[in-house]
C-alpha atoms as a PDB file:
ATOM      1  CA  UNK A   1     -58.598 341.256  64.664  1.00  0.00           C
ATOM      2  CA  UNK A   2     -57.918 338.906  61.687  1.00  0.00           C
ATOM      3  CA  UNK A   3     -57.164 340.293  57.860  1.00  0.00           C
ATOM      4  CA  UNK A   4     -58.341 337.667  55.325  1.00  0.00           C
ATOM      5  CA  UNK A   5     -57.539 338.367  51.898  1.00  0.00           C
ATOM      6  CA  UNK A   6     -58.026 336.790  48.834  1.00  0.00           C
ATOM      7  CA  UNK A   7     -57.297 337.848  45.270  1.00  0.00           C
ATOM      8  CA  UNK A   8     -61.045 339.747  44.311  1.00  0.00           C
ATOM      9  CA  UNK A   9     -61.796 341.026  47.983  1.00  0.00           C
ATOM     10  CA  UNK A  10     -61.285 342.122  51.259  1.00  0.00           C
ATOM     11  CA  UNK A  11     -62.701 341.581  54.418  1.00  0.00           C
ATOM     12  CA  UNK A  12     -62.250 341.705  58.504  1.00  0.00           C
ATOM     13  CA  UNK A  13     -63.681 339.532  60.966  1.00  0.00           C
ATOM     14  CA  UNK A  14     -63.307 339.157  65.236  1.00  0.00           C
ATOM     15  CA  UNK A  15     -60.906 335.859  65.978  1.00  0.00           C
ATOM     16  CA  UNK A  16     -64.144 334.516  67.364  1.00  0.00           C
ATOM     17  CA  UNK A  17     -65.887 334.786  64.205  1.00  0.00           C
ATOM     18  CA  UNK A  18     -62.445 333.161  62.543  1.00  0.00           C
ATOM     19  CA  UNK A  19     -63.296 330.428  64.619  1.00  0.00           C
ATOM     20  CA  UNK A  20     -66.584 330.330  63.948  1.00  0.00           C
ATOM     21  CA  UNK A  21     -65.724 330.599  60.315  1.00  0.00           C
ATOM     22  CA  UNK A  22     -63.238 327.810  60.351  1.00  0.00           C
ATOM     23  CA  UNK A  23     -65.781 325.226  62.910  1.00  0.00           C
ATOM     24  CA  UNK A  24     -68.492 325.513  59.668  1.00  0.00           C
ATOM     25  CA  UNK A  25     -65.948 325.115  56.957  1.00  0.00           C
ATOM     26  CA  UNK A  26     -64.758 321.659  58.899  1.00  0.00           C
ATOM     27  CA  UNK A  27     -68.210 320.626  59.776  1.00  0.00           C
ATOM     28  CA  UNK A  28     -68.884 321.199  55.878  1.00  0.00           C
ATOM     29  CA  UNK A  29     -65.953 318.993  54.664  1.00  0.00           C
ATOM     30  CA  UNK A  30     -67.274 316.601  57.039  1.00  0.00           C
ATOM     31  CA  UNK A  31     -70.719 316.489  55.695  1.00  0.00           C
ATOM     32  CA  UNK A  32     -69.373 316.257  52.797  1.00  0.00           C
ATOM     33  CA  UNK A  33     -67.463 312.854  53.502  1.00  0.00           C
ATOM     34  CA  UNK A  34     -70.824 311.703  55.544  1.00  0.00           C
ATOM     35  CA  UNK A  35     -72.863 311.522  52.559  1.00  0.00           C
ATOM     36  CA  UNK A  36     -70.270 310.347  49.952  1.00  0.00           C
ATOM     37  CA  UNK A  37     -69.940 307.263  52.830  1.00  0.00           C
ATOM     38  CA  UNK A  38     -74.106 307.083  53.082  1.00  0.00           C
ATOM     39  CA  UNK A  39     -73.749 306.768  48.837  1.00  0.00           C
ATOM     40  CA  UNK A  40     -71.025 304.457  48.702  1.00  0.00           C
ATOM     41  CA  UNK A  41     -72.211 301.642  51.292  1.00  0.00           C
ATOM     42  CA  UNK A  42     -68.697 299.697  50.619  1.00  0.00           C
ATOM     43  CA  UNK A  43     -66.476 303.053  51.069  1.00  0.00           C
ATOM     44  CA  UNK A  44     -64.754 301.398  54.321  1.00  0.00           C
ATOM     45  CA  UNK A  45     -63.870 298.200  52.284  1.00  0.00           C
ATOM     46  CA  UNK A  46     -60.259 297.710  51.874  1.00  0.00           C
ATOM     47  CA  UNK A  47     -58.937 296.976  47.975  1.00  0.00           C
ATOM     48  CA  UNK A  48     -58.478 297.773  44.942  1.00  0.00           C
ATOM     49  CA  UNK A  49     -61.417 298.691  42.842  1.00  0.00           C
ATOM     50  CA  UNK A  50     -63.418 300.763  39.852  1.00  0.00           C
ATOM     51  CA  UNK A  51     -64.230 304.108  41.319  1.00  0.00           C
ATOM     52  CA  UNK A  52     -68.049 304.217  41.821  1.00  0.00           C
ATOM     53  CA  UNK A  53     -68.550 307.858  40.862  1.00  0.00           C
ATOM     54  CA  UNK A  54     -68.727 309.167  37.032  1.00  0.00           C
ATOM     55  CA  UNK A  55     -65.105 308.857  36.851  1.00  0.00           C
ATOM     56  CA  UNK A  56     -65.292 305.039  36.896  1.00  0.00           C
ATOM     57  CA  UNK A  57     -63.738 302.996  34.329  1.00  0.00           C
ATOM     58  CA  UNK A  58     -66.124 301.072  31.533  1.00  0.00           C
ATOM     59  CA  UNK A  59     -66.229 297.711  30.415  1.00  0.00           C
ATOM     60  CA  UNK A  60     -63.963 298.244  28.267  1.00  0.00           C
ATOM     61  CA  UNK A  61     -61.142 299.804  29.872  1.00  0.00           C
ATOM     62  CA  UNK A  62     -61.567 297.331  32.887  1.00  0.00           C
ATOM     63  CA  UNK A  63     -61.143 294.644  29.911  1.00  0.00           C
ATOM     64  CA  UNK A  64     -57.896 295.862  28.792  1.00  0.00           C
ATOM     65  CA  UNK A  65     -56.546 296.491  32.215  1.00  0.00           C
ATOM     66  CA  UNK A  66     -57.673 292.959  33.256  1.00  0.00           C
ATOM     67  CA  UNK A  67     -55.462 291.682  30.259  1.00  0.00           C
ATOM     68  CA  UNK A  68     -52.722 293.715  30.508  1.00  0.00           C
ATOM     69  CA  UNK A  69     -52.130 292.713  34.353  1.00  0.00           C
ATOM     70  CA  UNK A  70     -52.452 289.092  33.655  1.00  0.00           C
ATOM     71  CA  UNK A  71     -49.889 289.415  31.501  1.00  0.00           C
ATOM     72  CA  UNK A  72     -47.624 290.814  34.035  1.00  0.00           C
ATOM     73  CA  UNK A  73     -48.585 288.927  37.136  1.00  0.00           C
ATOM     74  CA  UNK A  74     -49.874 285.386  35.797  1.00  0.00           C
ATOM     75  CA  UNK A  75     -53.050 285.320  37.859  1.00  0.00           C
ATOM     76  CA  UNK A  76     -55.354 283.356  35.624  1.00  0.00           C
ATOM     77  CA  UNK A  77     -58.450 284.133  37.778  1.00  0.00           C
ATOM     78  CA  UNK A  78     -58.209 287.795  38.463  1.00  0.00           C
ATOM     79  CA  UNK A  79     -60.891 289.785  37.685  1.00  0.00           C
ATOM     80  CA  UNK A  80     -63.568 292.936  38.726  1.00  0.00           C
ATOM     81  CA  UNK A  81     -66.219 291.236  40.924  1.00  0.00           C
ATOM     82  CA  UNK A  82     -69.650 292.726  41.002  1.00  0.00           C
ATOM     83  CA  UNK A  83     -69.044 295.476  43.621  1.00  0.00           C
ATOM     84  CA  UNK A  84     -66.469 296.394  41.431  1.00  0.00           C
ATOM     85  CA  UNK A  85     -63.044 295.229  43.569  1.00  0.00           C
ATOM     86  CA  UNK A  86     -60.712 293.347  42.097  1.00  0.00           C
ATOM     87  CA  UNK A  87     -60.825 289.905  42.958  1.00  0.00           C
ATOM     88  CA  UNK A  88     -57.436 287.722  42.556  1.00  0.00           C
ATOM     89  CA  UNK A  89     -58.898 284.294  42.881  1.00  0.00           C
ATOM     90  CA  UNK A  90     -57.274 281.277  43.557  1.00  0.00           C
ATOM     91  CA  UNK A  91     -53.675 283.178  44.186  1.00  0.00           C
ATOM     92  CA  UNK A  92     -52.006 279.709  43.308  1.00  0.00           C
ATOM     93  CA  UNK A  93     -53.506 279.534  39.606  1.00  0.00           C
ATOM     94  CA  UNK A  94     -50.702 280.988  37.777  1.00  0.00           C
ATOM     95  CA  UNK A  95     -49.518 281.058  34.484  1.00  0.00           C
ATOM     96  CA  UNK A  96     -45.643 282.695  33.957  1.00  0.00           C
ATOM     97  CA  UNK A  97     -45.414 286.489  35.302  1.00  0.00           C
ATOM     98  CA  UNK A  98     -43.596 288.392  37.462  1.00  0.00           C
ATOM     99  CA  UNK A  99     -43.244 287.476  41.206  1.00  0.00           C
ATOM    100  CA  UNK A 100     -42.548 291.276  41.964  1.00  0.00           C
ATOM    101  CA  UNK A 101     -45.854 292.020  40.319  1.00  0.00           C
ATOM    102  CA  UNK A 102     -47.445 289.140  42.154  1.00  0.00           C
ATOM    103  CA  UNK A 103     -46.624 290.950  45.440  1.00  0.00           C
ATOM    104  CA  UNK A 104     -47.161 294.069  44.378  1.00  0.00           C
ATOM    105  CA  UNK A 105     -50.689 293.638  43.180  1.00  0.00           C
ATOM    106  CA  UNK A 106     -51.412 291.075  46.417  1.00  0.00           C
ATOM    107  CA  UNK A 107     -50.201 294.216  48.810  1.00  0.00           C
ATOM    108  CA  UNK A 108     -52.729 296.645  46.881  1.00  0.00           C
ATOM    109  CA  UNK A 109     -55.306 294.434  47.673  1.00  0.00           C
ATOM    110  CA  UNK A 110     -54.843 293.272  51.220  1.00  0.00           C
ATOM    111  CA  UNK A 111     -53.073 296.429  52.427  1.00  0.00           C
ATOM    112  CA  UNK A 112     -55.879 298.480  54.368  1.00  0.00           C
ATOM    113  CA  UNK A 113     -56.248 301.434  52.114  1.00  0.00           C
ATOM    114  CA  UNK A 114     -58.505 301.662  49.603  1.00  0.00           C
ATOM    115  CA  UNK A 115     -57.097 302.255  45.599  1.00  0.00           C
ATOM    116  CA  UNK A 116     -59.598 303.293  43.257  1.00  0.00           C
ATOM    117  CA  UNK A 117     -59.221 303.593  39.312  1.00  0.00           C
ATOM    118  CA  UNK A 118     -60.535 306.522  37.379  1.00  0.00           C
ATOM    119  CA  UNK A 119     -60.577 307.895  33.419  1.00  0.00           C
ATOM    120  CA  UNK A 120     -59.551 310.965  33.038  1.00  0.00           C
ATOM    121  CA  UNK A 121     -59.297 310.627  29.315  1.00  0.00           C
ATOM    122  CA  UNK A 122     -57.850 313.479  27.487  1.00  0.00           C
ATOM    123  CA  UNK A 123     -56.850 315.607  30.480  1.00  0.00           C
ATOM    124  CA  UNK A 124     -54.107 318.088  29.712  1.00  0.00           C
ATOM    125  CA  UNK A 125     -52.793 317.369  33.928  1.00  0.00           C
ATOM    126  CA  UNK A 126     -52.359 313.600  33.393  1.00  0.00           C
ATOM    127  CA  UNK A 127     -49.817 312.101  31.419  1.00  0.00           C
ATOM    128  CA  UNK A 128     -51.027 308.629  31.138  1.00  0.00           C
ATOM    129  CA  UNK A 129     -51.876 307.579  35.075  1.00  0.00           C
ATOM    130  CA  UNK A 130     -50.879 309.445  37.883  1.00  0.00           C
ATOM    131  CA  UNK A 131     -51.805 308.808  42.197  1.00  0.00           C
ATOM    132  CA  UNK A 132     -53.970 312.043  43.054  1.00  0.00           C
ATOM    133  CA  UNK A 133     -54.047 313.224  46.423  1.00  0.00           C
ATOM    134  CA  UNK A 134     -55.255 310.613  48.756  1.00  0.00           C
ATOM    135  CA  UNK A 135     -58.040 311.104  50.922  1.00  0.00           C
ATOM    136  CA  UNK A 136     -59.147 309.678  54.716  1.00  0.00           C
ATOM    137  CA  UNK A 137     -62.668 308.854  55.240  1.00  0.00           C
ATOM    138  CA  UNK A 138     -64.127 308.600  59.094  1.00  0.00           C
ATOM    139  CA  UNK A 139     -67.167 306.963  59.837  1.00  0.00           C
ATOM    140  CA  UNK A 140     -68.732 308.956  62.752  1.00  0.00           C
ATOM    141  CA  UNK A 141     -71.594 306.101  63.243  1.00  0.00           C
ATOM    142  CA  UNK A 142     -68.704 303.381  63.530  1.00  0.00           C
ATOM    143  CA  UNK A 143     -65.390 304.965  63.930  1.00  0.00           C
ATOM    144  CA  UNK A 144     -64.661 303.050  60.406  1.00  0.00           C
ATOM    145  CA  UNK A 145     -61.268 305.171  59.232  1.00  0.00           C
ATOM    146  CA  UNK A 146     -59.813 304.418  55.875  1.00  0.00           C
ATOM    147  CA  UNK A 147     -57.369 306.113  53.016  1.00  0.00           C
ATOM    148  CA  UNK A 148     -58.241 306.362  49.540  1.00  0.00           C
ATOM    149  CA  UNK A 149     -56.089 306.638  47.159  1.00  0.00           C
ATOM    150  CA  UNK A 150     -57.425 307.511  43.406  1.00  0.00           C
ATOM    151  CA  UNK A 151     -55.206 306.911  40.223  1.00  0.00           C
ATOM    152  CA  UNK A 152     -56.372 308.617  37.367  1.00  0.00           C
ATOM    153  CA  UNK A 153     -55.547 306.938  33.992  1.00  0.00           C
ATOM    154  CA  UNK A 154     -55.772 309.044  30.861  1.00  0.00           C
ATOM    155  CA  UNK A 155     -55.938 306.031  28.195  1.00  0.00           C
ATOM    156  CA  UNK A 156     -55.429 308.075  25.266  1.00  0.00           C
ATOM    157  CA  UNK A 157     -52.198 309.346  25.548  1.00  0.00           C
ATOM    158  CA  UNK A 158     -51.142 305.216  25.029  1.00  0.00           C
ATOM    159  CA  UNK A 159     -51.944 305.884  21.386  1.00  0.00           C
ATOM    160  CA  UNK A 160     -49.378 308.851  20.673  1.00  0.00           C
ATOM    161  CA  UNK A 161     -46.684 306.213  21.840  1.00  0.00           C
ATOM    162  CA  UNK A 162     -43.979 305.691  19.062  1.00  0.00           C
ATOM    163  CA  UNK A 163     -40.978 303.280  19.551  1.00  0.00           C
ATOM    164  CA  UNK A 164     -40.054 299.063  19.168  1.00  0.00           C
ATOM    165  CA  UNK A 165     -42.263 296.655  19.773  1.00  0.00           C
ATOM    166  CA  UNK A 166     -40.576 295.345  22.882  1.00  0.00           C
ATOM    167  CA  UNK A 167     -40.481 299.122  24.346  1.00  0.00           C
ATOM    168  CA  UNK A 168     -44.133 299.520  23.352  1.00  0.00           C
ATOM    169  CA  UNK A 169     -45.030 296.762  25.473  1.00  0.00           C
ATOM    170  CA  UNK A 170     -42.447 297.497  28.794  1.00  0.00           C
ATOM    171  CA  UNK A 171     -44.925 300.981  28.667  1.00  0.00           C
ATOM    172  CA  UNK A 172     -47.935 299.897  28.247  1.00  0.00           C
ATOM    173  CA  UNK A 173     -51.142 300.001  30.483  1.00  0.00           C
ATOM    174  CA  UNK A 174     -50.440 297.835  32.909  1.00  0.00           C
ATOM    175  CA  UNK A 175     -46.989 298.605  33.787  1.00  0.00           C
ATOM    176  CA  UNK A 176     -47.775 302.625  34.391  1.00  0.00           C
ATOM    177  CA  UNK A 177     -50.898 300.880  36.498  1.00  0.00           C
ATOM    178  CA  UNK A 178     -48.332 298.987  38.180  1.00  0.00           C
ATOM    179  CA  UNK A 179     -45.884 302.308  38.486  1.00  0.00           C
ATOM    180  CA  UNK A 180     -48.904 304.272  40.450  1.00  0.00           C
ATOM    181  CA  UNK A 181     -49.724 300.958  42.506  1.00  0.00           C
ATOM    182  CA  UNK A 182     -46.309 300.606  43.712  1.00  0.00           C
ATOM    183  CA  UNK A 183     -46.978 304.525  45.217  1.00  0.00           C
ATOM    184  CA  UNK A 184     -50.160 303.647  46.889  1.00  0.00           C
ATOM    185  CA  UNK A 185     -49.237 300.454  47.905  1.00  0.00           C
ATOM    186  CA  UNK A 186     -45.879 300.174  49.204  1.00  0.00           C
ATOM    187  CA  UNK A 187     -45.186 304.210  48.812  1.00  0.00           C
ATOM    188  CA  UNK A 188     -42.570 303.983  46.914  1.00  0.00           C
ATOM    189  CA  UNK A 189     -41.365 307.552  45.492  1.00  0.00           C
ATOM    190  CA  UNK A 190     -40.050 308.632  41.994  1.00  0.00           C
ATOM    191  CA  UNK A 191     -36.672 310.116  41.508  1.00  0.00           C
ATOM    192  CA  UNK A 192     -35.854 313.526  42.862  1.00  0.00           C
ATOM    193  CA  UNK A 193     -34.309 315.194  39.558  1.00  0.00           C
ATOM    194  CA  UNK A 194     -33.528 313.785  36.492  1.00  0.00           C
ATOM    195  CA  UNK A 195     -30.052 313.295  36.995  1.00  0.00           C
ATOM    196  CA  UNK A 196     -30.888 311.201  39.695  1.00  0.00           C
ATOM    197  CA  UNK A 197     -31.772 308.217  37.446  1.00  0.00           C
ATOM    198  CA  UNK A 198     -35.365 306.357  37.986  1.00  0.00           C
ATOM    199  CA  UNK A 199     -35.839 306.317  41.032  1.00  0.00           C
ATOM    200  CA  UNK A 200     -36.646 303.636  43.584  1.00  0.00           C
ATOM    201  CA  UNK A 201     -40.235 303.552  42.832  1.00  0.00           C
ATOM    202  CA  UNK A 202     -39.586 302.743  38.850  1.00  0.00           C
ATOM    203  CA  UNK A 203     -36.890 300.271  40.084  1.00  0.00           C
ATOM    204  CA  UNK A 204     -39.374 298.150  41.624  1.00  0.00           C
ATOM    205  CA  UNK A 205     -41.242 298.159  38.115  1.00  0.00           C
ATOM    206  CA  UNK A 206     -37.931 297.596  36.782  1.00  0.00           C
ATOM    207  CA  UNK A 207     -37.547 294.474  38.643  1.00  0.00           C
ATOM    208  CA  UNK A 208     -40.628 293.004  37.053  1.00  0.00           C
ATOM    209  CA  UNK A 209     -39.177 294.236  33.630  1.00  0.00           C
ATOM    210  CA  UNK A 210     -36.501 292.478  34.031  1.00  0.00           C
ATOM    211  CA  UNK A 211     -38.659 289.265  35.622  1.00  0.00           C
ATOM    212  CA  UNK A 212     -40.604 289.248  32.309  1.00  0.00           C
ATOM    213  CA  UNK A 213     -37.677 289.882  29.704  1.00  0.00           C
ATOM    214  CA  UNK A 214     -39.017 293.091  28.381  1.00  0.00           C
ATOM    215  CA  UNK A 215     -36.164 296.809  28.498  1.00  0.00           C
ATOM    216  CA  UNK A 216     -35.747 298.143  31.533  1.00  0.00           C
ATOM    217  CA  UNK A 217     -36.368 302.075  31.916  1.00  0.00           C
ATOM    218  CA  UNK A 218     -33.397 304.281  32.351  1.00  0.00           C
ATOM    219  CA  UNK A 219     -34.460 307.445  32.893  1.00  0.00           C
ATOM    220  CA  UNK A 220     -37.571 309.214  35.229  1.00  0.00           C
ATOM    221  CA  UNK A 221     -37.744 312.124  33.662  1.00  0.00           C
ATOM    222  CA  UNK A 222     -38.710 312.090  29.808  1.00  0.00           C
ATOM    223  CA  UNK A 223     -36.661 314.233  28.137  1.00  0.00           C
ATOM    224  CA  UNK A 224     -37.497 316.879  25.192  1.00  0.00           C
ATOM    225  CA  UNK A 225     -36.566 317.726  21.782  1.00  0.00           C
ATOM    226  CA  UNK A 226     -38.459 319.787  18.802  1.00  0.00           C
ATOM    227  CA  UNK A 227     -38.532 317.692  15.452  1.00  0.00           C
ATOM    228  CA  UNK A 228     -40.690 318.812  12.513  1.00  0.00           C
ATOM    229  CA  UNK A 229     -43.025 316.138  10.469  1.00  0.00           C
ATOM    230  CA  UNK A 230     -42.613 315.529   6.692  1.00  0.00           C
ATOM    231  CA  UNK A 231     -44.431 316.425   4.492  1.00  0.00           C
ATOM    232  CA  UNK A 232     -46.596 319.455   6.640  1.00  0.00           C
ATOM    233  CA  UNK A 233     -43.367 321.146   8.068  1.00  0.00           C
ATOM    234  CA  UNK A 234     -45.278 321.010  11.040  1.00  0.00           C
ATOM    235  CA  UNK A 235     -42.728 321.361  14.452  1.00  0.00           C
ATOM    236  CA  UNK A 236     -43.724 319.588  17.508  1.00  0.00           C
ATOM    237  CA  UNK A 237     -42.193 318.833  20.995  1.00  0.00           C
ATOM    238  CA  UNK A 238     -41.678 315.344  21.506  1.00  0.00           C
ATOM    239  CA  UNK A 239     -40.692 313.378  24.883  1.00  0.00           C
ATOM    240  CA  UNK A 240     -38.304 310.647  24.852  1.00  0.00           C
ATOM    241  CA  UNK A 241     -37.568 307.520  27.624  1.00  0.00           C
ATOM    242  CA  UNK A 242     -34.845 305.127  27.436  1.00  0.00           C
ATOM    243  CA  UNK A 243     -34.972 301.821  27.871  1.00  0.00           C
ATOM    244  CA  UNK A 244     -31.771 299.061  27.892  1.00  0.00           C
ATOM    245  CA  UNK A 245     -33.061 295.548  27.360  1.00  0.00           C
ATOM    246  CA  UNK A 246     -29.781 293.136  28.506  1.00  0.00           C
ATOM    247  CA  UNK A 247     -29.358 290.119  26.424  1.00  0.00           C
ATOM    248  CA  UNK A 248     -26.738 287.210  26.661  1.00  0.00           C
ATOM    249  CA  UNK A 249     -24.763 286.112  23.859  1.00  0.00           C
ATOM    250  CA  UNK A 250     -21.806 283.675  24.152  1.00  0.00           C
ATOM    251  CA  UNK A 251     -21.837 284.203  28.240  1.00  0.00           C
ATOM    252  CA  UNK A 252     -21.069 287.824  27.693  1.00  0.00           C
ATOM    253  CA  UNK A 253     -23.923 290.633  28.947  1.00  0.00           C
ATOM    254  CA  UNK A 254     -25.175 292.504  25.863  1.00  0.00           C
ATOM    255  CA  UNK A 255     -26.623 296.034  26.493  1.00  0.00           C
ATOM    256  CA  UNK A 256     -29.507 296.977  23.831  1.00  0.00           C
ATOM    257  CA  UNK A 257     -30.788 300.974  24.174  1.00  0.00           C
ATOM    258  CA  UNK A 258     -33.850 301.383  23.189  1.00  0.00           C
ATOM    259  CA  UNK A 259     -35.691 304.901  22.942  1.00  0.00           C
ATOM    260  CA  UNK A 260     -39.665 305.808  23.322  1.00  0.00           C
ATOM    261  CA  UNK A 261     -41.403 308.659  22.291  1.00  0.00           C
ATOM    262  CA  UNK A 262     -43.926 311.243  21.941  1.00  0.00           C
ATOM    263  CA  UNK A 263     -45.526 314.319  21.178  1.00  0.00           C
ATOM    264  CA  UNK A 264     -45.283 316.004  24.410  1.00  0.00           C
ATOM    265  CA  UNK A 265     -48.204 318.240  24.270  1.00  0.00           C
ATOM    266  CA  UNK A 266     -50.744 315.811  23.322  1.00  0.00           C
ATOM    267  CA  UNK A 267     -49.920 313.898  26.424  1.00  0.00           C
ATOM    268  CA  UNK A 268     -49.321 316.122  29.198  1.00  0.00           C
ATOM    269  CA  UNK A 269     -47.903 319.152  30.415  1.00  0.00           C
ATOM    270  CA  UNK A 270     -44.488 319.944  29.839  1.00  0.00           C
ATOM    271  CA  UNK A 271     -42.283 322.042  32.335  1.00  0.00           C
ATOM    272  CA  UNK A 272     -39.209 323.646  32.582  1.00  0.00           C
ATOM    273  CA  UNK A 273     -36.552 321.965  34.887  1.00  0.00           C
ATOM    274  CA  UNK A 274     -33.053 322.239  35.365  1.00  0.00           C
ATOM    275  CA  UNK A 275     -31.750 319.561  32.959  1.00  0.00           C
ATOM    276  CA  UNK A 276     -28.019 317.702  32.207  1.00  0.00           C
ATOM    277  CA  UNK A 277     -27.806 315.109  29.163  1.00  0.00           C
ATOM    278  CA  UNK A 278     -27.140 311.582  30.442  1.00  0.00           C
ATOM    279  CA  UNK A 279     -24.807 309.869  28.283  1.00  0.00           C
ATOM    280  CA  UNK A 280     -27.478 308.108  26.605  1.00  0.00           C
ATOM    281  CA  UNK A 281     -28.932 311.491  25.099  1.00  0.00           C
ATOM    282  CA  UNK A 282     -27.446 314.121  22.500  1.00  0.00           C
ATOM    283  CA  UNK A 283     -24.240 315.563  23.938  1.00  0.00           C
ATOM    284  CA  UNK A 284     -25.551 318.684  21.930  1.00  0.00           C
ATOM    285  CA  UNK A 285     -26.685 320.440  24.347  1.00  0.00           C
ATOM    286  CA  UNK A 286     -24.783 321.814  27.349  1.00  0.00           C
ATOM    287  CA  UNK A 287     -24.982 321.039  30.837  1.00  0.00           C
ATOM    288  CA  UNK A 288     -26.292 322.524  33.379  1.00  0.00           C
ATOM    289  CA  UNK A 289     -29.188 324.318  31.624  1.00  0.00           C
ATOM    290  CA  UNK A 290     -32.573 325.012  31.442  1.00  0.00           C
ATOM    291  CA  UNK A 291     -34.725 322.336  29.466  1.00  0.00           C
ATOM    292  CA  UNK A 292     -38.035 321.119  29.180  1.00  0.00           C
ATOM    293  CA  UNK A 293     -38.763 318.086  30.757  1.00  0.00           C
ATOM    294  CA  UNK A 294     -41.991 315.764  31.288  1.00  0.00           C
ATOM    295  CA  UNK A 295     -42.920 313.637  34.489  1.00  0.00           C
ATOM    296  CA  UNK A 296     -44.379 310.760  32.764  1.00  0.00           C
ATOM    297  CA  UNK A 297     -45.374 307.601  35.493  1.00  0.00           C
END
């Protein structure tokens, strides 16, 4: 016999009703995937694309994200075809750009996974994009097999961003679109701690930072700090990145920091995790402590 338990009730079954049990719950979940498939006749097509279902960007969001990746990549003919994948065009018709976001975007395309863009505007869980938990459609009529791989894009939180011009624009919409693409597409990872500086996956991003001439980020982890406005008296939690943007003057290397910020709770979540001050925050506090800190992409 077989307990199963679950926080409101109780109950006992044979273990050949527990397999039972678990055959319908699979053949459910595959249902399930069936008919999304039957709905979605382009769900085995490989890309990058506007998610189909109510989550699905509009017009105008696809406009700005168009804009904001042509900036970074130079591909003058990109755009959202009518199936909604995106289309580079002629992959020679550049204009300036990054080549690391060149070959970044080209691999989310042409890899054979799909990557689909949602709006999850205002969501307390996302802190301006992050890659949900992929899934793996199977086509029992073909054998057809392919990952998705959703990034969720809260495009409000971009408007409680506070900082310089040039660190405005190395955090903007397309380079956190870029930050989640280099997870599905080349599965990068983030850094393990905050100590552990940015980790290899915002290195790559860092790379087309650096390509474009915009501050590079330091830091993964955002760290936190209370301030209180003027004139309400109001006291708010705000989140801080640091950039560096690395200048040359008279053939010696010139280091400019650079900080960006927010009110944490507006954006996302904020959690408590072990935390030490890098040398480019407040030697204030002591190390080795407990301090709230925010994931941001």
């Amino acid at each position: 016999m077989i307990e199963i338990a679950s926080t409101n009730f109780c109950f006992r079954i044979s273990n050949s009703g527990f397999r039972l049990f678990h055959l319908a719950l699979l053949a459910a979940a595959l249902c399930q995937l069936s008919l999304a498939a039957v709905s979605d006749p382009l769900r085995y097509q490989n890309g990058l694309r506007n998610s189909p279902g109510e989550r699905g960007l509009n017009s105008k969001h696809l406009a700005m994200l168009i804009e904001s990746l042509r900036q970074k990549t130079g591909f003058l003919e990109m755009h959202f075809d009518e199936t909604g994948f995106l289309s580079l065009g002629d992959r020679l018709n550049i204009a300036g750009g990054s080549a690391a976001a060149r070959e970044l975007l080209i691999a989310a395309v042409d890899r054979m996974r799909v990557i689909e863009m949602e709006c999850h505007d205002r969501s307390p869980q996302v802190a301006f994009a992050r890659l949900a938990r992929p899934m793996t459609y199977i086509s029992h009529a073909t054998g057809a097999r392919i990952e998705a791989y959703p990034i969720e894009i809260d495009f409000s939180d971009f408007a409680h961003l506070r900082g310089d011009k040039m660190v405005l624009a190395a955090f903007d919409l397309g380079f956190v679109v870029l930050h989640e693409l280099a997870h599905a597409a080349l599965d990068l990872h983030d850094s393990p701690g905050e100590t552990a500086g940015p980790g290899e996956c915002e290195e790559y991003i860092n790379r087309i930072r650096g390509e474009l001439g915009v501050p590079e980020r330091q830091n993964y982890v955002a760290r936190t700090f209370t301030s209180r406005s003027f004139p309400s008296g109001k006291v708010a939690r705000q989140a801080e990145l640091f950039f560096a943007l690395k200048r040359d003057q008279q053939g010696r290397e010139k280091i400019q920091m650079m900080n960006l910020t927010w009110e944490a709770e507006r954006v996302g979540m904020v959690k408590e995790t072990p935390a030490k001050p890098s040398s480019m925050a407040s030697k204030s506090q002591p190390p080795s402590v407990k301090s709230p800190a925010v994931s941001a992409p």
